[in-house]
Protein backbone atom coordinates (compact mmCIF):
# COMPACT_ATOMS: atom_id res chain seq x y z
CA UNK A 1 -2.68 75.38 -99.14
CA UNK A 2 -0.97 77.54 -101.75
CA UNK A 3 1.15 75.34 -104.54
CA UNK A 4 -1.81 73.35 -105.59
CA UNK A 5 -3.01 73.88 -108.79
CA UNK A 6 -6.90 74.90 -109.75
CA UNK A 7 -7.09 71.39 -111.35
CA UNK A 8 -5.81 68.93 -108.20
CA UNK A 9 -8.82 68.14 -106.87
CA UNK A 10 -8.13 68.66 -103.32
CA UNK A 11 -10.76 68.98 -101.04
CA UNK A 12 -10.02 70.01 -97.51
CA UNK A 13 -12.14 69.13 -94.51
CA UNK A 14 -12.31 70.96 -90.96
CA UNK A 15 -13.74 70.92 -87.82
CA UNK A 16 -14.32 73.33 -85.12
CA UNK A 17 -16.44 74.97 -82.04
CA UNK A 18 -14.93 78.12 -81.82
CA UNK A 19 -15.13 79.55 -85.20
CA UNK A 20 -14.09 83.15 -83.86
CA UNK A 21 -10.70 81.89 -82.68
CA UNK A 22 -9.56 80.95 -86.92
CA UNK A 23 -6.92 82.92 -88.67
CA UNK A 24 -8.37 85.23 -90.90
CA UNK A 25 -5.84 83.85 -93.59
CA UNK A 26 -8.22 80.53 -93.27
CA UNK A 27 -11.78 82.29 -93.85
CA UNK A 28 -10.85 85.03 -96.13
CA UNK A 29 -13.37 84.97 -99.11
CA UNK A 30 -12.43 82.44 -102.19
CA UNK A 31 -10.77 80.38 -99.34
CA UNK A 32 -13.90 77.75 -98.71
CA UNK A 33 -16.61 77.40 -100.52
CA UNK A 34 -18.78 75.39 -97.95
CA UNK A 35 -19.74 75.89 -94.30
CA UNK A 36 -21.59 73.45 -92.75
CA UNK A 37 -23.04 74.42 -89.45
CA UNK A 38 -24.18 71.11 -87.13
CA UNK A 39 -26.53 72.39 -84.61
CA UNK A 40 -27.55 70.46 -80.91
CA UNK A 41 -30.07 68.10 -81.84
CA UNK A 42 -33.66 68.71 -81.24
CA UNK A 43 -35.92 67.04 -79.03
CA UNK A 44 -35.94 64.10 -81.93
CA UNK A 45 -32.77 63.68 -82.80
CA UNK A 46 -31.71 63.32 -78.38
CA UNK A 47 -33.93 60.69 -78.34
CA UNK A 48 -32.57 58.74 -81.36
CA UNK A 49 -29.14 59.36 -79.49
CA UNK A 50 -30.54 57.92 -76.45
CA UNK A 51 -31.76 55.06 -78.05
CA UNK A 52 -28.38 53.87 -79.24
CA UNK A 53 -26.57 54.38 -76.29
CA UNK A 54 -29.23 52.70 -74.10
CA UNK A 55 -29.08 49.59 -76.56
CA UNK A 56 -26.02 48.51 -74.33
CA UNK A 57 -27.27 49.24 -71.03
CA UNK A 58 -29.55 47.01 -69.26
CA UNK A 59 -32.44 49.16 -67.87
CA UNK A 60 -35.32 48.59 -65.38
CA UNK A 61 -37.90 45.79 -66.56
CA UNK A 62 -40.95 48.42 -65.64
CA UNK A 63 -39.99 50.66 -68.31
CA UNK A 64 -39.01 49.89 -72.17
CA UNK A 65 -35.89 51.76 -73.43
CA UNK A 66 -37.67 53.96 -75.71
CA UNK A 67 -39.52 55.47 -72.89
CA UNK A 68 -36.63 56.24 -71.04
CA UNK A 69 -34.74 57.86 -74.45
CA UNK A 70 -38.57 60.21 -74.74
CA UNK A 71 -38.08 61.03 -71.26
CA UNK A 72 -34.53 61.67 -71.30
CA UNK A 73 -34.68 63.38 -74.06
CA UNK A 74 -37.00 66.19 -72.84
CA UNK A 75 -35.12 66.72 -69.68
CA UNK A 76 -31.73 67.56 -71.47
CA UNK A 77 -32.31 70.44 -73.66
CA UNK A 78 -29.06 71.40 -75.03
CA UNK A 79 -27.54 68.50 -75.04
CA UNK A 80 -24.93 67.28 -77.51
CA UNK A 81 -24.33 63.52 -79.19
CA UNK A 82 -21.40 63.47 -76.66
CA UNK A 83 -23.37 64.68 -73.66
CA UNK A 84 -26.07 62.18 -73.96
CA UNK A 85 -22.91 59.46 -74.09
CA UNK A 86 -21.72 60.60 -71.22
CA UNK A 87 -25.19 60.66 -69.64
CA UNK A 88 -25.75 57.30 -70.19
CA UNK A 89 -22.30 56.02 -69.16
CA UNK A 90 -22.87 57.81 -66.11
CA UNK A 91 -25.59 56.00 -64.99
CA UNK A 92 -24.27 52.92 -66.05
CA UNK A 93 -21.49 53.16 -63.94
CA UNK A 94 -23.07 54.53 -61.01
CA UNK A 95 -25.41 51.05 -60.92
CA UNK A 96 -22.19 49.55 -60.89
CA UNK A 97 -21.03 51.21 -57.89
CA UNK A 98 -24.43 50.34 -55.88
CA UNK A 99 -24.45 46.79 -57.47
CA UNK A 100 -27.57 47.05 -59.28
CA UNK A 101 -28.27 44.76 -61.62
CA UNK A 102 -29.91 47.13 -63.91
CA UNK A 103 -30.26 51.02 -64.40
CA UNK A 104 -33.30 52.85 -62.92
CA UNK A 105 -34.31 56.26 -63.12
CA UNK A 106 -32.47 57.29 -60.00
CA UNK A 107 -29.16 56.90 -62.16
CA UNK A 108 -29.74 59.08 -64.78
């Protein structure tokens, strides 16, 4: 990062989960300006996940979609965006393997 100078503009973005693992050189002070934390979604925000990964799955007639994402949802604290993917791919696939023609409960 050194060479650049004051008035180029650059703007560097980074990701990471293990923050503790970075080279000091990257978070002395003066280094970046802006840390933006994303924290595991809330009991909200995992059901607005579920919904859009249940949108392509074709789920039990008895129950609509958004009560399966509300009771998802409250049975998978600590779940990440990527979890509840997984989750729902999952069950999709294991319907698959028992040739259901829809997903039930009993997959997730």
């Amino acid at each position: 990062m050194d060479g650049f100078l004051t008035d180029s503009h650059v703007i560097v973005m980074a990701a990471t989960n293990r923050q503790n693992l970075l080279d000091t050189a990257l978070i002395r002070p003066g280094r970046f300006d802006r840390i933006v934390e994303v924290n595991l979604p809330d009991l909200e925000g995992r059901r607005q996940i579920f919904n859009v990964h249940l949108r392509k799955i074709i789920v039990e007639q008895s129950k609509d979609k958004d009560q399966y994402a509300r009771r998802l949802a409250s049975l998978t604290p600590g779940f990440s965006g990527a979890d509840i993917a997984n989750l729902c791919n999952e069950a999709a696939l294991l319907a698959a393997r028992n040739n259901k023609e829809c997903v039930d409960s009993h997959d997730f």
